[in-house]
PDB file of N, CA and C in Angstrom:
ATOM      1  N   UNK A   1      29.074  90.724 -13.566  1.00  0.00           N
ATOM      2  CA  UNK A   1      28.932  89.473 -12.845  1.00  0.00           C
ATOM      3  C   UNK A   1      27.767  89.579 -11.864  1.00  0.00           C
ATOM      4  N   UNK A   2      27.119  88.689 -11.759  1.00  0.00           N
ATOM      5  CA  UNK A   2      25.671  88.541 -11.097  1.00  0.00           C
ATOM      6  C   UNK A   2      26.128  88.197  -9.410  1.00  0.00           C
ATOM      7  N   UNK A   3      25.841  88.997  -8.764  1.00  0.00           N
ATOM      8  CA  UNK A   3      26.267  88.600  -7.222  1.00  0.00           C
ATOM      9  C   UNK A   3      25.446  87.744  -6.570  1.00  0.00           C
ATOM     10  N   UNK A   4      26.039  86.474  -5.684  1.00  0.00           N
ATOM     11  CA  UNK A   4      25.714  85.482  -5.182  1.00  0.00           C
ATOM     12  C   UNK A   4      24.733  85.686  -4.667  1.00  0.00           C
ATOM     13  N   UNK A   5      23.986  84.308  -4.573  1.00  0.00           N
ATOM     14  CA  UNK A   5      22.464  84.755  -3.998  1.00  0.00           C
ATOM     15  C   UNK A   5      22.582  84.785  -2.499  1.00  0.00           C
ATOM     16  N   UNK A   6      24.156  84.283  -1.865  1.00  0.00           N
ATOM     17  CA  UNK A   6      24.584  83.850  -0.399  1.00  0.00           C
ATOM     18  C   UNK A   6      25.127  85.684   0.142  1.00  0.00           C
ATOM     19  N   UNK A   7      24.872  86.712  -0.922  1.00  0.00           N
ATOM     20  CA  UNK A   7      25.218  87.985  -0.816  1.00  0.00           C
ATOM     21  C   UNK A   7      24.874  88.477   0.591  1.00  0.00           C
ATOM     22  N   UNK A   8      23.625  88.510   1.087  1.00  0.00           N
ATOM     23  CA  UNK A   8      22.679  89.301   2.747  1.00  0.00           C
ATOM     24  C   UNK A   8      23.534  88.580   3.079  1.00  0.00           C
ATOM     25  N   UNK A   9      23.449  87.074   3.509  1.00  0.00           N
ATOM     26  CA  UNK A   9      24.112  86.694   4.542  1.00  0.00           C
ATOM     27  C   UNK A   9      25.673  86.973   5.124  1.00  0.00           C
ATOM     28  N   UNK A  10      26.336  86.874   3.372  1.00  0.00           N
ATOM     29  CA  UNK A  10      27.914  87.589   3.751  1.00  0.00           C
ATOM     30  C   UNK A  10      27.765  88.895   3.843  1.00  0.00           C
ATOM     31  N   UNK A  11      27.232  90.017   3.450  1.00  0.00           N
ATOM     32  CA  UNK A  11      27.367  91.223   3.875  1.00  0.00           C
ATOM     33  C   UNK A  11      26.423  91.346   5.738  1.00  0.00           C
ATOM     34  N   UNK A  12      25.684  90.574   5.878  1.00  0.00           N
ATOM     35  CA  UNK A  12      25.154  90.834   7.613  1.00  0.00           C
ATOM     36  C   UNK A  12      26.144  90.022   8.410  1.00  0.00           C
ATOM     37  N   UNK A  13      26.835  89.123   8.216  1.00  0.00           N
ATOM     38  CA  UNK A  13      28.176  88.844   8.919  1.00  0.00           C
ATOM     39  C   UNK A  13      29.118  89.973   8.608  1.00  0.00           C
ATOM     40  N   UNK A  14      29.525  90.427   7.417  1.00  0.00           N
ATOM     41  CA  UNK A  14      30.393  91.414   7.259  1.00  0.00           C
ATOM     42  C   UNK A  14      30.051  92.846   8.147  1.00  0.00           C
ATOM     43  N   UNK A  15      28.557  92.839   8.676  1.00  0.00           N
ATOM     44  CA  UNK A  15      28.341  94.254   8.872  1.00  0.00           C
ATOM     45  C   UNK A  15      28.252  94.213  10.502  1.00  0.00           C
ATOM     46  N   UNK A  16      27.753  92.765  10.589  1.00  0.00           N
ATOM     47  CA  UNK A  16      27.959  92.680  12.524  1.00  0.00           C
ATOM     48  C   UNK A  16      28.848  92.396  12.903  1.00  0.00           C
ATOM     49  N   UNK A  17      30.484  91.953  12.339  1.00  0.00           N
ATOM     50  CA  UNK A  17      31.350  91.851  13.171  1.00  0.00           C
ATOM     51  C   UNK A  17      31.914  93.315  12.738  1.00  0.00           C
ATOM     52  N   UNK A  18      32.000  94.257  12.093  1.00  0.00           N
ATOM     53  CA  UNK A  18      32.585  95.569  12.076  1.00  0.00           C
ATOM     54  C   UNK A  18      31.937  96.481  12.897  1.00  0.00           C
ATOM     55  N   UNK A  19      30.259  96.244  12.737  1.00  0.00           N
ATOM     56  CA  UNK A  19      30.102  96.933  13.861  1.00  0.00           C
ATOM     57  C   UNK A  19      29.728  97.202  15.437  1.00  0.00           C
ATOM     58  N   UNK A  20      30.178  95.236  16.144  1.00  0.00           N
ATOM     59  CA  UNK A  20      30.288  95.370  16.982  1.00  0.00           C
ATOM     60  C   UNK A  20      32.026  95.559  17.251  1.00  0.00           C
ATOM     61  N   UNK A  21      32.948  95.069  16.808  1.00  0.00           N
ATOM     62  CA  UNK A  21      34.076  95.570  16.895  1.00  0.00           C
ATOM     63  C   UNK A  21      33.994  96.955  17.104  1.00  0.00           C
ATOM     64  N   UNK A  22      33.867  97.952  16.506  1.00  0.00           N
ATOM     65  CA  UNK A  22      33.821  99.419  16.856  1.00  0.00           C
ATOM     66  C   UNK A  22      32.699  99.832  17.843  1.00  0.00           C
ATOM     67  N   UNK A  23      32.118  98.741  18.441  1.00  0.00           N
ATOM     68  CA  UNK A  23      30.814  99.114  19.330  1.00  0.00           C
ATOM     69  C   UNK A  23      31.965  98.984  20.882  1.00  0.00           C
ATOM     70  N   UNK A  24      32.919  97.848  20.635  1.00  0.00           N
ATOM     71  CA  UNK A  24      33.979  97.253  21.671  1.00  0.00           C
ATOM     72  C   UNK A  24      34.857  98.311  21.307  1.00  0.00           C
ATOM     73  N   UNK A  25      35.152  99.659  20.778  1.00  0.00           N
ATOM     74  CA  UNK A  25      36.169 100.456  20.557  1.00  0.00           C
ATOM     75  C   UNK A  25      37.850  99.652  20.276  1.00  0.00           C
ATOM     76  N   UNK A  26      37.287  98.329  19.269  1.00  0.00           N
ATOM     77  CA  UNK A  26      38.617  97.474  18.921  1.00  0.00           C
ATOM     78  C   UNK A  26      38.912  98.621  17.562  1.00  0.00           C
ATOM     79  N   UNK A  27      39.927  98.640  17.038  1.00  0.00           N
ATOM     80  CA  UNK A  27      40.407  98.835  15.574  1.00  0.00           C
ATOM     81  C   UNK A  27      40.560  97.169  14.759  1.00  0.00           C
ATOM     82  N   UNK A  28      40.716  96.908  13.466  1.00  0.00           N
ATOM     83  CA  UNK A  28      41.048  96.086  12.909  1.00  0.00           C
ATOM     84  C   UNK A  28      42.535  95.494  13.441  1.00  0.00           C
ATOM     85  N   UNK A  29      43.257  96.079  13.596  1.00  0.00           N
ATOM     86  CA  UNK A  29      44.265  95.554  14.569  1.00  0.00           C
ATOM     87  C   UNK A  29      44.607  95.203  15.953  1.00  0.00           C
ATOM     88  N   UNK A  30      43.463  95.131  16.703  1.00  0.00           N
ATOM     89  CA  UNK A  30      42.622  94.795  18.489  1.00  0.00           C
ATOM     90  C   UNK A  30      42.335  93.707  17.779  1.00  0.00           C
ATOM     91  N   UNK A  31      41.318  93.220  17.033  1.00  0.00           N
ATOM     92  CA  UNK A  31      40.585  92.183  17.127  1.00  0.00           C
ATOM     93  C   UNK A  31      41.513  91.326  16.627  1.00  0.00           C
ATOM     94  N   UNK A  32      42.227  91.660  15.235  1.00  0.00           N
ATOM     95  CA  UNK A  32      43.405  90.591  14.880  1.00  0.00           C
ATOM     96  C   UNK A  32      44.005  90.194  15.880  1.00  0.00           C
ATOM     97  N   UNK A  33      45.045  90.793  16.674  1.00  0.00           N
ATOM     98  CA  UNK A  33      45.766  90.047  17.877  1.00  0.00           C
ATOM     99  C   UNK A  33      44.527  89.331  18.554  1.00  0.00           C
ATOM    100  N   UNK A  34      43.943  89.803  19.506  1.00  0.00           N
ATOM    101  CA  UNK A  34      42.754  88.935  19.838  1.00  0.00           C
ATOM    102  C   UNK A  34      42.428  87.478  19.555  1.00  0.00           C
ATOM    103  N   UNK A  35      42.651  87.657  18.029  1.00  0.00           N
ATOM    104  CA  UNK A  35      41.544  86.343  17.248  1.00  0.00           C
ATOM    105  C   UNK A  35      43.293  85.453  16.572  1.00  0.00           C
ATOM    106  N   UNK A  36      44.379  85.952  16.700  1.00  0.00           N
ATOM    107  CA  UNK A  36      44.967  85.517  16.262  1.00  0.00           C
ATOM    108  C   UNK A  36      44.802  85.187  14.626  1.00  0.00           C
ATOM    109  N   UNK A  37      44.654  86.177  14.148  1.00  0.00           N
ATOM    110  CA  UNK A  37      44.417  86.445  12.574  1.00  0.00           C
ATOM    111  C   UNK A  37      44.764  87.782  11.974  1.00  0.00           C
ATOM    112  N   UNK A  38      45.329  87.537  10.711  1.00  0.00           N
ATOM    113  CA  UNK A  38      45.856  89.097  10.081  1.00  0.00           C
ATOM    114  C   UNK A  38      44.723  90.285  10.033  1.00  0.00           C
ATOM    115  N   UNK A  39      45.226  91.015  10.000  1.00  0.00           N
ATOM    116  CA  UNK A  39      44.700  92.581   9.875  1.00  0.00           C
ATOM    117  C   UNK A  39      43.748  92.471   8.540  1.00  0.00           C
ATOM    118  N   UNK A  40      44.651  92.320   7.724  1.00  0.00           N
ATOM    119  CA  UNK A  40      44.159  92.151   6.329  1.00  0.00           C
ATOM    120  C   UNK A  40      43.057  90.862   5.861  1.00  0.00           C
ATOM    121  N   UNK A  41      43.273  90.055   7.081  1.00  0.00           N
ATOM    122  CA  UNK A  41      41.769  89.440   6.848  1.00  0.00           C
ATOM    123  C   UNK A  41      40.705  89.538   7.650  1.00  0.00           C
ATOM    124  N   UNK A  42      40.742  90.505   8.325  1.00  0.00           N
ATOM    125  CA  UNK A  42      39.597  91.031   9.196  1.00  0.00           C
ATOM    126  C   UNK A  42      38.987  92.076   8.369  1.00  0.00           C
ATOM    127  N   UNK A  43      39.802  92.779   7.693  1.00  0.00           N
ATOM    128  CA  UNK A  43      39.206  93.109   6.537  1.00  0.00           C
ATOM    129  C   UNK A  43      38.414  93.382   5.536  1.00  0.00           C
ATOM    130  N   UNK A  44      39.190  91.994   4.747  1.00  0.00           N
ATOM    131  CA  UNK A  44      38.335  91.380   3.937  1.00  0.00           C
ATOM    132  C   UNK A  44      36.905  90.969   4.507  1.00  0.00           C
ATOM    133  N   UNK A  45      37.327  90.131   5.686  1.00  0.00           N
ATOM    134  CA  UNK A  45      35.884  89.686   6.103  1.00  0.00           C
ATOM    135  C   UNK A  45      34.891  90.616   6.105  1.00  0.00           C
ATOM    136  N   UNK A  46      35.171  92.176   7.037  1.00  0.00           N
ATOM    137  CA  UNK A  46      34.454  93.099   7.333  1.00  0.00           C
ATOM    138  C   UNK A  46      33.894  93.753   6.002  1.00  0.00           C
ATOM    139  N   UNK A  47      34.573  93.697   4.872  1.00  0.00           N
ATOM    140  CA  UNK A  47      33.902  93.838   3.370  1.00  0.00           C
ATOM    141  C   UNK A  47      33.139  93.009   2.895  1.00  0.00           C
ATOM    142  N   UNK A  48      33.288  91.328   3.155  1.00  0.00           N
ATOM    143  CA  UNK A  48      32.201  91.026   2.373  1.00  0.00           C
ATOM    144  C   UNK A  48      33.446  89.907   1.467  1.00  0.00           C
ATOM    145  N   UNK A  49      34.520  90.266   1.627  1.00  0.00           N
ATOM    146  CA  UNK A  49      35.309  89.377   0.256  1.00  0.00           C
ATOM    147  C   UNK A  49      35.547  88.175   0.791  1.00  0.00           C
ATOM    148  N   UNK A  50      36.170  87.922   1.756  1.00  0.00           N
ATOM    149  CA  UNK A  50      36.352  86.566   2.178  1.00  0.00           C
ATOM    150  C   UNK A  50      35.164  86.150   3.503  1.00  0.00           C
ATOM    151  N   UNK A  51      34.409  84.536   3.296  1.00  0.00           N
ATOM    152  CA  UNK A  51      34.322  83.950   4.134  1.00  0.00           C
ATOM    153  C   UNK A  51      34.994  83.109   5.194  1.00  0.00           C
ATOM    154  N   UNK A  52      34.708  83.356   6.424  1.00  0.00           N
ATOM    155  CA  UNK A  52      35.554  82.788   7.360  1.00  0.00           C
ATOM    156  C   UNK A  52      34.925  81.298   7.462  1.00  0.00           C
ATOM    157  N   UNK A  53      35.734  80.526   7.576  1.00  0.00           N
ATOM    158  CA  UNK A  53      35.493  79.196   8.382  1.00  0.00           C
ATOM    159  C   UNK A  53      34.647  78.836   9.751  1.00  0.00           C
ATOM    160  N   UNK A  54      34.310  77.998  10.192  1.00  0.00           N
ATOM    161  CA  UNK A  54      33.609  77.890  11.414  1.00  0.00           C
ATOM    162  C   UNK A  54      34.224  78.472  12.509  1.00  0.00           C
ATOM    163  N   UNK A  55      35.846  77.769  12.601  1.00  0.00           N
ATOM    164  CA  UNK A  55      36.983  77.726  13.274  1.00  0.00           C
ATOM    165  C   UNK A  55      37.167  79.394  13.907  1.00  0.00           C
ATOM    166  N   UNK A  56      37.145  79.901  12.169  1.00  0.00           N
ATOM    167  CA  UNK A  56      37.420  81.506  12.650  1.00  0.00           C
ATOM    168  C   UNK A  56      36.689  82.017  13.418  1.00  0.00           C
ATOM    169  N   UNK A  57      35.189  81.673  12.861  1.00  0.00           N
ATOM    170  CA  UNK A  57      33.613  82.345  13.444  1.00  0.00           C
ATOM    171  C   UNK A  57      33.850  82.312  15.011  1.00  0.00           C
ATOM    172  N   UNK A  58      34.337  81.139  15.783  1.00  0.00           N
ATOM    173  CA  UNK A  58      34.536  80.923  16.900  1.00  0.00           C
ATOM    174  C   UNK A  58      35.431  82.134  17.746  1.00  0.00           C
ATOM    175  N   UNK A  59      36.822  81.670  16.694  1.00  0.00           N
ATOM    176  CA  UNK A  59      37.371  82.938  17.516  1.00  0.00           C
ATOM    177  C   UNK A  59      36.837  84.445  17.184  1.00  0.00           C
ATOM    178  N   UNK A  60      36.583  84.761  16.347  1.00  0.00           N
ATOM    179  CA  UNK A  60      35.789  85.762  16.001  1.00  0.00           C
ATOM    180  C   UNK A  60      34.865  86.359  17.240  1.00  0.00           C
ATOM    181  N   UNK A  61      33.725  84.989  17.174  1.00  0.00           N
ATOM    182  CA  UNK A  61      32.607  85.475  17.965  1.00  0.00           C
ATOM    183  C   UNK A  61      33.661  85.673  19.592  1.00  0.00           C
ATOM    184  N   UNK A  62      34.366  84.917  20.347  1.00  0.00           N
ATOM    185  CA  UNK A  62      34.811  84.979  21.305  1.00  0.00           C
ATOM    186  C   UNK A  62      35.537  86.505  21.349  1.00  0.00           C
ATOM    187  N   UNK A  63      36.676  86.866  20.052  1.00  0.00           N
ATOM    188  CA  UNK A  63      37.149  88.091  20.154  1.00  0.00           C
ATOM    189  C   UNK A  63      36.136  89.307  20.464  1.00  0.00           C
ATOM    190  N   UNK A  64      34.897  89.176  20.053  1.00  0.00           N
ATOM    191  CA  UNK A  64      33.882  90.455  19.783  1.00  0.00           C
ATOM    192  C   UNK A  64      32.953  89.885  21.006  1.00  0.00           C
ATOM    193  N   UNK A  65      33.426  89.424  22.487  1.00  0.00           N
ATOM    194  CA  UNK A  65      32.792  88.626  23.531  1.00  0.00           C
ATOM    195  C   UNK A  65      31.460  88.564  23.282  1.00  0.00           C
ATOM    196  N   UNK A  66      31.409  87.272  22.528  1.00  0.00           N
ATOM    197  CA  UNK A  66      29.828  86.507  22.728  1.00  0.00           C
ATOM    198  C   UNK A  66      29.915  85.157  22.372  1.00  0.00           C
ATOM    199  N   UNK A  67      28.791  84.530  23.044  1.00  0.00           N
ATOM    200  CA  UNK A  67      29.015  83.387  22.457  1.00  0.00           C
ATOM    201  C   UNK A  67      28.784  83.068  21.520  1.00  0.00           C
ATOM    202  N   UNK A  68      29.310  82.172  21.016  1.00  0.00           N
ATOM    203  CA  UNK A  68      29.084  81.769  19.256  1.00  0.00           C
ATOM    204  C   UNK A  68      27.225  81.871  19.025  1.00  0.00           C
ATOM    205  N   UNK A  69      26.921  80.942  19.735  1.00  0.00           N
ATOM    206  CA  UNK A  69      25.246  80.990  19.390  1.00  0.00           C
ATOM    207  C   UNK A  69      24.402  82.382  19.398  1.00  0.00           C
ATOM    208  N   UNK A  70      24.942  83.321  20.160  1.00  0.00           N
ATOM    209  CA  UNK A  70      24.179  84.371  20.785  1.00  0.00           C
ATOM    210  C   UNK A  70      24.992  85.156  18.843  1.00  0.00           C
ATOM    211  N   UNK A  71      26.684  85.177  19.022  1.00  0.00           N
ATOM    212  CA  UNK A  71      26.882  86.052  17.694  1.00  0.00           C
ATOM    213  C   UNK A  71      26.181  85.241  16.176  1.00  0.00           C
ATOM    214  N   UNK A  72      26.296  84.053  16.217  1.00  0.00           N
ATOM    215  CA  UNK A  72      25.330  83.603  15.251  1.00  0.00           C
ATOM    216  C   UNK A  72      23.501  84.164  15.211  1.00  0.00           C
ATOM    217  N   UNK A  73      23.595  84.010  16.023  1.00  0.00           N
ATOM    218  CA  UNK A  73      21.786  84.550  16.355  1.00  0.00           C
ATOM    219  C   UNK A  73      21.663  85.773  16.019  1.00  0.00           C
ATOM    220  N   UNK A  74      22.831  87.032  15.969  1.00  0.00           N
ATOM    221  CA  UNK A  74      22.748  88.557  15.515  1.00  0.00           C
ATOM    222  C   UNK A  74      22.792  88.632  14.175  1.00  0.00           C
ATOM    223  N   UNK A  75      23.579  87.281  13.176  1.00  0.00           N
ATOM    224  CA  UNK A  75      23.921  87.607  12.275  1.00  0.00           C
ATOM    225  C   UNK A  75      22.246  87.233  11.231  1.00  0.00           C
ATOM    226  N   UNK A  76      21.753  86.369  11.996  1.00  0.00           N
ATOM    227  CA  UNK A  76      20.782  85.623  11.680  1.00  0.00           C
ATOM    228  C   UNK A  76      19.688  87.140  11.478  1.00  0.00           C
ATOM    229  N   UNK A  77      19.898  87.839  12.331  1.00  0.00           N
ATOM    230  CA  UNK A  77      18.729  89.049  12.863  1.00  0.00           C
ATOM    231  C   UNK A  77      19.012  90.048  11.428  1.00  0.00           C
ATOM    232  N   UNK A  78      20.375  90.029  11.461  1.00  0.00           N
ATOM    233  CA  UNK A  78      21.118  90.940  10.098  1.00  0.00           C
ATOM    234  C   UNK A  78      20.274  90.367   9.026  1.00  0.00           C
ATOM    235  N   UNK A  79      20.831  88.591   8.691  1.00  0.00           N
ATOM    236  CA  UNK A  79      20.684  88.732   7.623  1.00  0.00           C
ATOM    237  C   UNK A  79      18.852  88.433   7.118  1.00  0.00           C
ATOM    238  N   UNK A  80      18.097  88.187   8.078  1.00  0.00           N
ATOM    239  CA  UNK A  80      16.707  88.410   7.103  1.00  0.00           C
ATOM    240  C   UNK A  80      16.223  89.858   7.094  1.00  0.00           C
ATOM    241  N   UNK A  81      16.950  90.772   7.567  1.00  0.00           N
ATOM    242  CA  UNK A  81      16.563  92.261   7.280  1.00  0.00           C
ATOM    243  C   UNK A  81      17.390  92.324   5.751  1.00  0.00           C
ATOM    244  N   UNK A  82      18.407  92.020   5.789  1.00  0.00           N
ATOM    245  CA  UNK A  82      19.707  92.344   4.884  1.00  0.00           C
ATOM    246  C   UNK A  82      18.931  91.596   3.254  1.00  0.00           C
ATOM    247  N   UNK A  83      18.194  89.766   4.121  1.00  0.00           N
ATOM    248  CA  UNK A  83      17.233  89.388   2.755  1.00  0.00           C
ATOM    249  C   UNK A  83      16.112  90.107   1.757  1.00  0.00           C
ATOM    250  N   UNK A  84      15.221  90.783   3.485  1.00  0.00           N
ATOM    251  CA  UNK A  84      14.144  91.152   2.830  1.00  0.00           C
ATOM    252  C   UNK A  84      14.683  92.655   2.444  1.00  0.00           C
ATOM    253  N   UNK A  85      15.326  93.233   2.048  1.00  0.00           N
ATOM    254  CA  UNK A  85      15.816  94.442   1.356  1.00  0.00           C
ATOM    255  C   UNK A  85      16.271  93.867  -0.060  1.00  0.00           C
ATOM    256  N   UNK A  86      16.921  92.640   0.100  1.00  0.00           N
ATOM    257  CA  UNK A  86      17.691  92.052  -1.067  1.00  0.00           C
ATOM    258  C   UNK A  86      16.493  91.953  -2.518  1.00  0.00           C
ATOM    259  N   UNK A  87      15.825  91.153  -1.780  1.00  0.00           N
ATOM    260  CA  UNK A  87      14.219  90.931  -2.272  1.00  0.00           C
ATOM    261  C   UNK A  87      13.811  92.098  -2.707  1.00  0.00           C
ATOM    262  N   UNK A  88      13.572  92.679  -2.052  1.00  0.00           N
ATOM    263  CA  UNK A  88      12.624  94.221  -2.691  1.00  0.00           C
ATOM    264  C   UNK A  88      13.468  94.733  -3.400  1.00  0.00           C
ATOM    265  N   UNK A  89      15.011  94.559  -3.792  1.00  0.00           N
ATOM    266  CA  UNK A  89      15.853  95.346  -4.603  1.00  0.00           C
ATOM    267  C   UNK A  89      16.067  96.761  -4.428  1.00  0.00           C
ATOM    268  N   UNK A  90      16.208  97.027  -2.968  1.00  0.00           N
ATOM    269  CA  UNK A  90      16.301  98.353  -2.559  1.00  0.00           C
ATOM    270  C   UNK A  90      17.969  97.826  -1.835  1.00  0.00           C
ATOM    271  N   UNK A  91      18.775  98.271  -1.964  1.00  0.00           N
ATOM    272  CA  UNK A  91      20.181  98.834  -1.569  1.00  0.00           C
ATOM    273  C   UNK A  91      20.071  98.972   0.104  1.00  0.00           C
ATOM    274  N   UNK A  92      20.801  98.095   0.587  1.00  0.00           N
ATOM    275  CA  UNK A  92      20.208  98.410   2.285  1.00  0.00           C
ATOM    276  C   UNK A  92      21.363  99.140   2.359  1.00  0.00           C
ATOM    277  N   UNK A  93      21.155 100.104   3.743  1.00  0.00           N
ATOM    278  CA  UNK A  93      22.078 101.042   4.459  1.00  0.00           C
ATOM    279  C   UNK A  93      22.659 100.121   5.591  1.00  0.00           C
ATOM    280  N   UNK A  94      24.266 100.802   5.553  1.00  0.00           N
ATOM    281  CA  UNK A  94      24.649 100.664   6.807  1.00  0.00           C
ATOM    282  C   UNK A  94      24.188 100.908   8.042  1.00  0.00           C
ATOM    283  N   UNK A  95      23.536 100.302   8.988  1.00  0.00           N
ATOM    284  CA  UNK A  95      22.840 100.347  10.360  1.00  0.00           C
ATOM    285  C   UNK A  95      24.256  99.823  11.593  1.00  0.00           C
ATOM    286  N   UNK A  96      23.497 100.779  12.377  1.00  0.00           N
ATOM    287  CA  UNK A  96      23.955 100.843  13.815  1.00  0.00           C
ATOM    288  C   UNK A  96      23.696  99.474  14.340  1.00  0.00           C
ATOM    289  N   UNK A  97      24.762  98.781  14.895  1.00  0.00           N
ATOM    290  CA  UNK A  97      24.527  97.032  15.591  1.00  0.00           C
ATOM    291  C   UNK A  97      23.194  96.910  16.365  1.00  0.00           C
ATOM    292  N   UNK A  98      22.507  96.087  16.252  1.00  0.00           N
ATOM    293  CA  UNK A  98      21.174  95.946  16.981  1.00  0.00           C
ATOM    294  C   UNK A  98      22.095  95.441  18.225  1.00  0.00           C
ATOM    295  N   UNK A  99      20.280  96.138  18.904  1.00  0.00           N
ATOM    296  CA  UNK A  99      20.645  95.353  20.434  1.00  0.00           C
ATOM    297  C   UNK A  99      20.222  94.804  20.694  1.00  0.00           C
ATOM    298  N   UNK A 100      20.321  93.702  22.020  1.00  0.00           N
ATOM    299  CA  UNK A 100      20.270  92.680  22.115  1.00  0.00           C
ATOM    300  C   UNK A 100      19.004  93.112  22.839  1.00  0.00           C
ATOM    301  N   UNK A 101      17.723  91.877  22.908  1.00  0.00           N
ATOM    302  CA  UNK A 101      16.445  91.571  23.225  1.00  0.00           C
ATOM    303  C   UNK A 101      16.530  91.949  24.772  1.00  0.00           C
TER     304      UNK A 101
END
C-alpha cells in the first residue's frame, strides 16, 4: 500500500507531541489524564495511526503547555523538514524536539 502523501505532516505531529511530552517528563499516561483522553490513543497518535481532531489538538497542545498557535507553528517547523526528506526519499530520523526561536 502506497503511504499517504499527508504522511510528514502526520508523522511531525506524531513526533512533536511525543517528544515534547517526554521533554515535560509526562509518560503516555500524564498526558492522557491531563488531556482527558485514553492512553491508547495517545498512542496511536504518537505513532502516526490515528489523526486527532482540532478539539483534541487543543487539548493536546494545552496538555504539552503551549499555545495552540505556538504548538501548531512546531509542527509546521517538523513537518517541512519531515517534507523535504520525504521528497529526497531519504528515511528521516527521529530528532530531539526543536527549540524554540
Amino acid at each position: 500500500m502506497r503511504p499517504s502523501k499527508n504522511q510528514p505532516l502526520i508523522s511531525a505531529l506524531a513526533t512533536e507531541i511525543k517528544l515534547r511530552r517526554q521533554e515535560l517528563g509526562f509518560t503516555q499516561e500524564d498526558l492522557a489524564g491531563i488531556c482527558q483522553l485514553d492512553r491508547p490513543y495517545i498512542s496511536l497518535i504518537e505513532v502516526g495511526s490515528k489523526q486527532p481532531t482540532i478539539s483534541v489538538l487543543l487539548r493536546l497542545a494545552e496538555g504539552l503547555q503551549y499555545p495552540l498557535g505556538d504548538f501548531m507553528g512546531r509542527v509546521e517547523q517538523r513537518y517541512q523538514v519531515e517534507q523535504s526528506v520525504a521528497d529526497s526519499g531519504i528515511k528521516p530520523a527521529r530528532t530531539r524536539s526543536m527549540k524554540s526561536s
